[in-house]
N, C-alpha and C. Protein backbone atom coordinates (compact mmCIF):
# COMPACT_ATOMS: atom_id res chain seq x y z
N UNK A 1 117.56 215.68 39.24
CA UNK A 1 117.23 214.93 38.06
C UNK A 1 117.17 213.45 38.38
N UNK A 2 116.32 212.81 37.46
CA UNK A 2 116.33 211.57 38.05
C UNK A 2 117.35 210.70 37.34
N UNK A 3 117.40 209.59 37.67
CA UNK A 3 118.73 208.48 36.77
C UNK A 3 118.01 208.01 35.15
N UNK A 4 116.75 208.17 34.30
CA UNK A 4 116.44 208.31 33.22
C UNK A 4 116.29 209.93 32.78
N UNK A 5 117.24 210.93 33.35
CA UNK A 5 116.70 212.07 32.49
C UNK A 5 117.50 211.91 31.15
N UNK A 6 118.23 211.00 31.06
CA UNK A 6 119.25 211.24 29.34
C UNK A 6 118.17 210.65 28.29
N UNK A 7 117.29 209.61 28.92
CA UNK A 7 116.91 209.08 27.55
C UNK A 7 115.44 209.64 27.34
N UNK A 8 114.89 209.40 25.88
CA UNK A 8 114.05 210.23 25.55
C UNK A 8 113.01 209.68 26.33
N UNK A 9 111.80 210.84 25.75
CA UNK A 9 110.34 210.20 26.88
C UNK A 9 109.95 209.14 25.82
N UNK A 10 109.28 208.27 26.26
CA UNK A 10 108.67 206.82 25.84
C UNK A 10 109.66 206.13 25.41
N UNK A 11 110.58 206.25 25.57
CA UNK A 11 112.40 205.14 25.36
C UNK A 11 112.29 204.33 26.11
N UNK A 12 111.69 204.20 27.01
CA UNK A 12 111.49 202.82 28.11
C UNK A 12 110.43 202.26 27.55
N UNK A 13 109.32 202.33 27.02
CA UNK A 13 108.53 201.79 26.87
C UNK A 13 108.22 200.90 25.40
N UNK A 14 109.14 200.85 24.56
CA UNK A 14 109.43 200.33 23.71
C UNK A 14 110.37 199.28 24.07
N UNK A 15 109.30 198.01 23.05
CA UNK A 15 110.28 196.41 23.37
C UNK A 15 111.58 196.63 22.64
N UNK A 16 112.34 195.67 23.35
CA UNK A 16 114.16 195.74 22.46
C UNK A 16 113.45 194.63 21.99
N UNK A 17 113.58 194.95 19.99
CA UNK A 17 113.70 193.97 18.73
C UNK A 17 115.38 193.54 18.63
N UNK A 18 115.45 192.51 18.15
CA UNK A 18 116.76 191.88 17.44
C UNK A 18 116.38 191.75 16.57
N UNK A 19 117.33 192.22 15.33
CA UNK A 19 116.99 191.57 14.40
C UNK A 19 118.13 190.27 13.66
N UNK A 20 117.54 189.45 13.27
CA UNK A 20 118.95 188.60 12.39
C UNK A 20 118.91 188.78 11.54
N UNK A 21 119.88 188.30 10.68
CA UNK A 21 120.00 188.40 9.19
C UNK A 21 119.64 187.24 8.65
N UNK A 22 119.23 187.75 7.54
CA UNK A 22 118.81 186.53 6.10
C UNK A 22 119.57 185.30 6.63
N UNK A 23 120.76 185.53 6.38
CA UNK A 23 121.39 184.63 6.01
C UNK A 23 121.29 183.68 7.31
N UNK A 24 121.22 183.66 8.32
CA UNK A 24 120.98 182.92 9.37
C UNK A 24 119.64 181.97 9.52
N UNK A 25 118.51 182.89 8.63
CA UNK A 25 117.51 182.03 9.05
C UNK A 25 117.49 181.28 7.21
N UNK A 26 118.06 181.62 6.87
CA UNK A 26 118.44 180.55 5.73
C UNK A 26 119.19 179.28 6.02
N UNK A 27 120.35 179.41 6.73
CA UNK A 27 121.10 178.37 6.84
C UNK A 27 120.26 177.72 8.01
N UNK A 28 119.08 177.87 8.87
CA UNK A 28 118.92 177.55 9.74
C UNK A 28 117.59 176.51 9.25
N UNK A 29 117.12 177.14 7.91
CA UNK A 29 116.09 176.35 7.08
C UNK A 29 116.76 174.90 6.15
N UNK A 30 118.07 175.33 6.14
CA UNK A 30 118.91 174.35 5.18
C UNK A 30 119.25 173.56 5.84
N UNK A 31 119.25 173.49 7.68
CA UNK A 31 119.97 172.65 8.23
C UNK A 31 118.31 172.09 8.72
N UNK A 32 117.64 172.31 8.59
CA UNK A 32 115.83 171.72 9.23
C UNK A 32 115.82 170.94 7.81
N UNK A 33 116.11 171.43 6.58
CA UNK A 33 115.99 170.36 5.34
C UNK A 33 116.55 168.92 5.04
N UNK A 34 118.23 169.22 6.46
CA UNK A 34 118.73 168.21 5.97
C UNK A 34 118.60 167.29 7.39
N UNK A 35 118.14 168.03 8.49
CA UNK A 35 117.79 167.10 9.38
C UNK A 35 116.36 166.45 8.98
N UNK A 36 115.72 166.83 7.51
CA UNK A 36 114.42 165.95 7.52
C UNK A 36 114.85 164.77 6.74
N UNK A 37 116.11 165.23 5.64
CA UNK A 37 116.13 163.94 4.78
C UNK A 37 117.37 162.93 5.52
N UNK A 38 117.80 163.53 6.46
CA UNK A 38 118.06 162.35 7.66
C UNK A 38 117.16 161.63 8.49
N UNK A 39 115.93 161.94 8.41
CA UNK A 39 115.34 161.48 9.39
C UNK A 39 114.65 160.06 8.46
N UNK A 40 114.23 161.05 6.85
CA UNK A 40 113.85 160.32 5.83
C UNK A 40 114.82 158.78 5.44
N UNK A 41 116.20 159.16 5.42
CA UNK A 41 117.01 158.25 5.45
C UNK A 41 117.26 157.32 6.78
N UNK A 42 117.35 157.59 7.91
CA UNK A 42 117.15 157.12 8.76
C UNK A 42 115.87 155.65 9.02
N UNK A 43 114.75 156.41 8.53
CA UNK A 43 113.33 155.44 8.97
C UNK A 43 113.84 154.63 7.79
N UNK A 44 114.49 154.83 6.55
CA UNK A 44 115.33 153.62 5.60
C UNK A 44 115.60 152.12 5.94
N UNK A 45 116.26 152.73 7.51
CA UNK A 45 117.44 151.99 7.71
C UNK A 45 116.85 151.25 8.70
N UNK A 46 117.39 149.84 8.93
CA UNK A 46 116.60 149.07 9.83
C UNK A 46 117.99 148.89 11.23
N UNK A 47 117.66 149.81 11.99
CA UNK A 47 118.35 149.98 13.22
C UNK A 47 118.09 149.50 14.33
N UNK A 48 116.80 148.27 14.09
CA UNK A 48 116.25 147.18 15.16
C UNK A 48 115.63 148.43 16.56
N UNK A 49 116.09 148.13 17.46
CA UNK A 49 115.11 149.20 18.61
C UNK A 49 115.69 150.85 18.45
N UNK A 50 116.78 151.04 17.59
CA UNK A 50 117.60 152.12 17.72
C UNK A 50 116.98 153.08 16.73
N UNK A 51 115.64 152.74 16.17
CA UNK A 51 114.76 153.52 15.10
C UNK A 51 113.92 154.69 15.85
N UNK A 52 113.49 154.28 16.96
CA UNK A 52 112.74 155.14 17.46
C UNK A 52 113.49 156.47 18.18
N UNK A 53 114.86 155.82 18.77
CA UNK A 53 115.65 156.90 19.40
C UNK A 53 116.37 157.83 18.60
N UNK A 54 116.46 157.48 17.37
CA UNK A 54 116.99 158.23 16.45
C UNK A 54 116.40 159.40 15.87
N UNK A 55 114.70 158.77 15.53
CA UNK A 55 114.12 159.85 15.40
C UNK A 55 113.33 160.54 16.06
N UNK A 56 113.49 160.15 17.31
CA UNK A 56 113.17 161.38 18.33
C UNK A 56 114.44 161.62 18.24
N UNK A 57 115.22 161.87 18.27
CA UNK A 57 116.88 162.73 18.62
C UNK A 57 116.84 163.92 17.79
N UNK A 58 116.92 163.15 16.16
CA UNK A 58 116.54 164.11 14.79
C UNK A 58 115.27 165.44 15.33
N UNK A 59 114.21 164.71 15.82
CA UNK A 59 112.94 165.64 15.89
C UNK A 59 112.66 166.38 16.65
N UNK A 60 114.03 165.97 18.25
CA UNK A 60 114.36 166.91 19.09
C UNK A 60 114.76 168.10 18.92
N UNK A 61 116.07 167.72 18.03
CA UNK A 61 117.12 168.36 17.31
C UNK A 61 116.73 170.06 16.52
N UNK A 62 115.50 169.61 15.54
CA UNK A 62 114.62 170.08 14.84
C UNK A 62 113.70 171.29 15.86
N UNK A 63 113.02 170.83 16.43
CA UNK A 63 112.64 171.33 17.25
C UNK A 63 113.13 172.80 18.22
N UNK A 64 114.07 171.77 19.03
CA UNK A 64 114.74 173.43 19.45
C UNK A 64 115.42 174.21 18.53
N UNK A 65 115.43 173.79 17.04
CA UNK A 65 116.16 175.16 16.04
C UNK A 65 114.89 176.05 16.05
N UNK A 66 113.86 175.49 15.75
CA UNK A 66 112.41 176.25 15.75
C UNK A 66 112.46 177.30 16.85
N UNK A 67 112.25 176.33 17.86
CA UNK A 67 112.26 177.15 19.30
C UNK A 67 113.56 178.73 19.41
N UNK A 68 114.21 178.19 19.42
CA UNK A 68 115.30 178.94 19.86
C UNK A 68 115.59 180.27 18.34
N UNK A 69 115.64 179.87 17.00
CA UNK A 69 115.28 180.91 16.16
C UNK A 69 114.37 181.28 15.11
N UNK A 70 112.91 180.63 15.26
CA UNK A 70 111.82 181.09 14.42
C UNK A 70 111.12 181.70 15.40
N UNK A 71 111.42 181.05 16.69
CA UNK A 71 109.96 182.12 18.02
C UNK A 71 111.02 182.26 18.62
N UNK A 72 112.13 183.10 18.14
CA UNK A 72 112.82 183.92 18.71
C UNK A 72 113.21 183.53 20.08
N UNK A 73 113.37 182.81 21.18
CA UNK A 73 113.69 182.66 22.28
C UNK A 73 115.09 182.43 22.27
N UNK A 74 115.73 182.63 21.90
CA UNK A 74 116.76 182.92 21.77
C UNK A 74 117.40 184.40 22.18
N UNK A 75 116.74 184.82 21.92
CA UNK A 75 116.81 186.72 22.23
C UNK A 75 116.10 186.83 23.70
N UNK A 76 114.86 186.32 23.72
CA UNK A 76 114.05 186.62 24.93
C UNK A 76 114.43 186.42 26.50
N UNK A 77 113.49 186.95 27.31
CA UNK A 77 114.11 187.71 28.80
C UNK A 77 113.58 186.45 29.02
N UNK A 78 114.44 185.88 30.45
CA UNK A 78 114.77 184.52 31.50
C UNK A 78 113.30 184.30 31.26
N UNK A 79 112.10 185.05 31.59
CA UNK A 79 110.88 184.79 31.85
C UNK A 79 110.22 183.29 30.85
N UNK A 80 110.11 184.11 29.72
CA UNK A 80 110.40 183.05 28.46
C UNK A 80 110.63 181.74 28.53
N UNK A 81 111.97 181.99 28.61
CA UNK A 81 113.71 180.86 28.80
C UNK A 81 112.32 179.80 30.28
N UNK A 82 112.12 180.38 30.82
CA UNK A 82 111.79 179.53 32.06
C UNK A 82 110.04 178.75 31.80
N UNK A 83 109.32 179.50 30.81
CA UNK A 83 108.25 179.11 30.41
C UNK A 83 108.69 177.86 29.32
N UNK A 84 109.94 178.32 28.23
CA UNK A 84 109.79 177.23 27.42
C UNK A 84 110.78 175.92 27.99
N UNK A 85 111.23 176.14 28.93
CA UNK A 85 111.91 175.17 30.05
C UNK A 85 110.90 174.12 30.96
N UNK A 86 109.51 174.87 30.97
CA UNK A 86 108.96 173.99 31.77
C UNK A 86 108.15 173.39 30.81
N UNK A 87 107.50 173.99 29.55
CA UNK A 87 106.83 173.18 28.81
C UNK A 87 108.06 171.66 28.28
N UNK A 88 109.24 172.05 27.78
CA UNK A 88 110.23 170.40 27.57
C UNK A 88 110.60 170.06 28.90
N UNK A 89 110.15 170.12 30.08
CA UNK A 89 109.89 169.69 31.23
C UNK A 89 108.56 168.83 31.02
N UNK A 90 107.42 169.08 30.95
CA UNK A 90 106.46 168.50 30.88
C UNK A 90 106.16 167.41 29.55
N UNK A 91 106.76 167.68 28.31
CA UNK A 91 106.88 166.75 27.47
C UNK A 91 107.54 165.63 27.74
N UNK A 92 108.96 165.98 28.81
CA UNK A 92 109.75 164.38 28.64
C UNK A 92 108.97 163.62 29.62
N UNK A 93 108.45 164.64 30.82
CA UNK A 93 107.80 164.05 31.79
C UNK A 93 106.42 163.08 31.14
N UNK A 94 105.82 163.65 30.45
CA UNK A 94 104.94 162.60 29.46
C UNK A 94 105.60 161.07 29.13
N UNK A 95 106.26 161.69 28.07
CA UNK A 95 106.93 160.74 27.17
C UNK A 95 107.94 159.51 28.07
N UNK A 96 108.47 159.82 29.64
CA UNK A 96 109.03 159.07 30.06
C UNK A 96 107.85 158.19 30.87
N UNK A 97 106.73 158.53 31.16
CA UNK A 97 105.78 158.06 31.58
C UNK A 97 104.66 157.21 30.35
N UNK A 98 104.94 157.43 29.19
CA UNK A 98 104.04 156.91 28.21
C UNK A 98 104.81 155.75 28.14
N UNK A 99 106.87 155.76 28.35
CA UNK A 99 107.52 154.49 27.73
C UNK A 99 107.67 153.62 28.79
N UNK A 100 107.34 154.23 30.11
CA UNK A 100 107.68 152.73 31.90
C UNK A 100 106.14 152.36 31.49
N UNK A 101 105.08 152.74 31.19
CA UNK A 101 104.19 151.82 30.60
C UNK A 101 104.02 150.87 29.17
N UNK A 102 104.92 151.60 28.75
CA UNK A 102 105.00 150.68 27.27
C UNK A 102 106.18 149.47 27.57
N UNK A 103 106.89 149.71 28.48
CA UNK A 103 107.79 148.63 28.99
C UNK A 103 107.62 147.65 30.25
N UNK A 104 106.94 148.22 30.98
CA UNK A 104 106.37 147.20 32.41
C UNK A 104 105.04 146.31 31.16
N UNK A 105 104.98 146.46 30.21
CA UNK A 105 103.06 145.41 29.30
C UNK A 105 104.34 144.01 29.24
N UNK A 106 103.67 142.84 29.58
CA UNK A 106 103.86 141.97 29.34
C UNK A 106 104.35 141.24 28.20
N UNK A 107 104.85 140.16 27.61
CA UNK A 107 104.68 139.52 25.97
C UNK A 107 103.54 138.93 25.96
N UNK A 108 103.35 139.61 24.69
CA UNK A 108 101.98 138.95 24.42
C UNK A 108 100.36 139.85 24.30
N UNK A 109 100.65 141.48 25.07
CA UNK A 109 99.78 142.33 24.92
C UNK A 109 99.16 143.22 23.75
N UNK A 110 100.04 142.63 22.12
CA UNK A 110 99.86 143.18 21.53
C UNK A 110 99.17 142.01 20.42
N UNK A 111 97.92 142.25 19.98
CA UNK A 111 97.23 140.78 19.49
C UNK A 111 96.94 141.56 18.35
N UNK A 112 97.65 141.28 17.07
CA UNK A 112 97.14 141.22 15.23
C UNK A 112 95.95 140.51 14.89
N UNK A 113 95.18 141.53 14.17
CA UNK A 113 94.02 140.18 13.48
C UNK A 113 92.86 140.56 14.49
């Protein structure tokens, strides 16, 4: 016999679902509500250069709740885990490259009017 004779035929071939409960992706909507009217309160507040880091932090924040329990990766096999690892690999890699150019511009590169 082989080492699958216990389980039924086509038992391997069916994906493993998780399921969560309500109540998780409720509280998980209540906490995306109140990280927006922080973010809302936040852009309020005049935090001089500390505006922008804040709300990328908030929108980070936001973000991987999405990631991790509306597209489920949270449950999902390393494969996944390593795909959505390299895509926020490639975003900061952007974003740290969009700000050594927004910081090496001179005074004076930005002309109103």
């Amino acid at each position: 016999m082989t080492a699958h004779a216990s389980t039924p035929a086509g038992a391997l071939d069916q994906p493993v679902v998780h399921q969560s409960p309500l109540g998780l992706y409720i509280g998980i909507f209540a906490a995306l509500m109140m990280l927006t009217a922080l973010t809302v309160g936040a852009a309020m507040q005049d935090l001089g250069p500390f505006n922008t880091v804040v709300a990328l932090a908030i929108a980070c924040t936001k973000a991987v709740l999405v990631v991790l329990f509306f597209m489920h990766v949270r449950h999902s096999s390393r494969v996944v885990w390593a795909v959505v690892a390299g895509g926020f690999f490639w975003l900061i890699l952007l974003l740290l490259m969009t700000l050594s150019d927004y910081i090496t511009r001179g005074p004076g590169w930005l002309h109103y009017g």
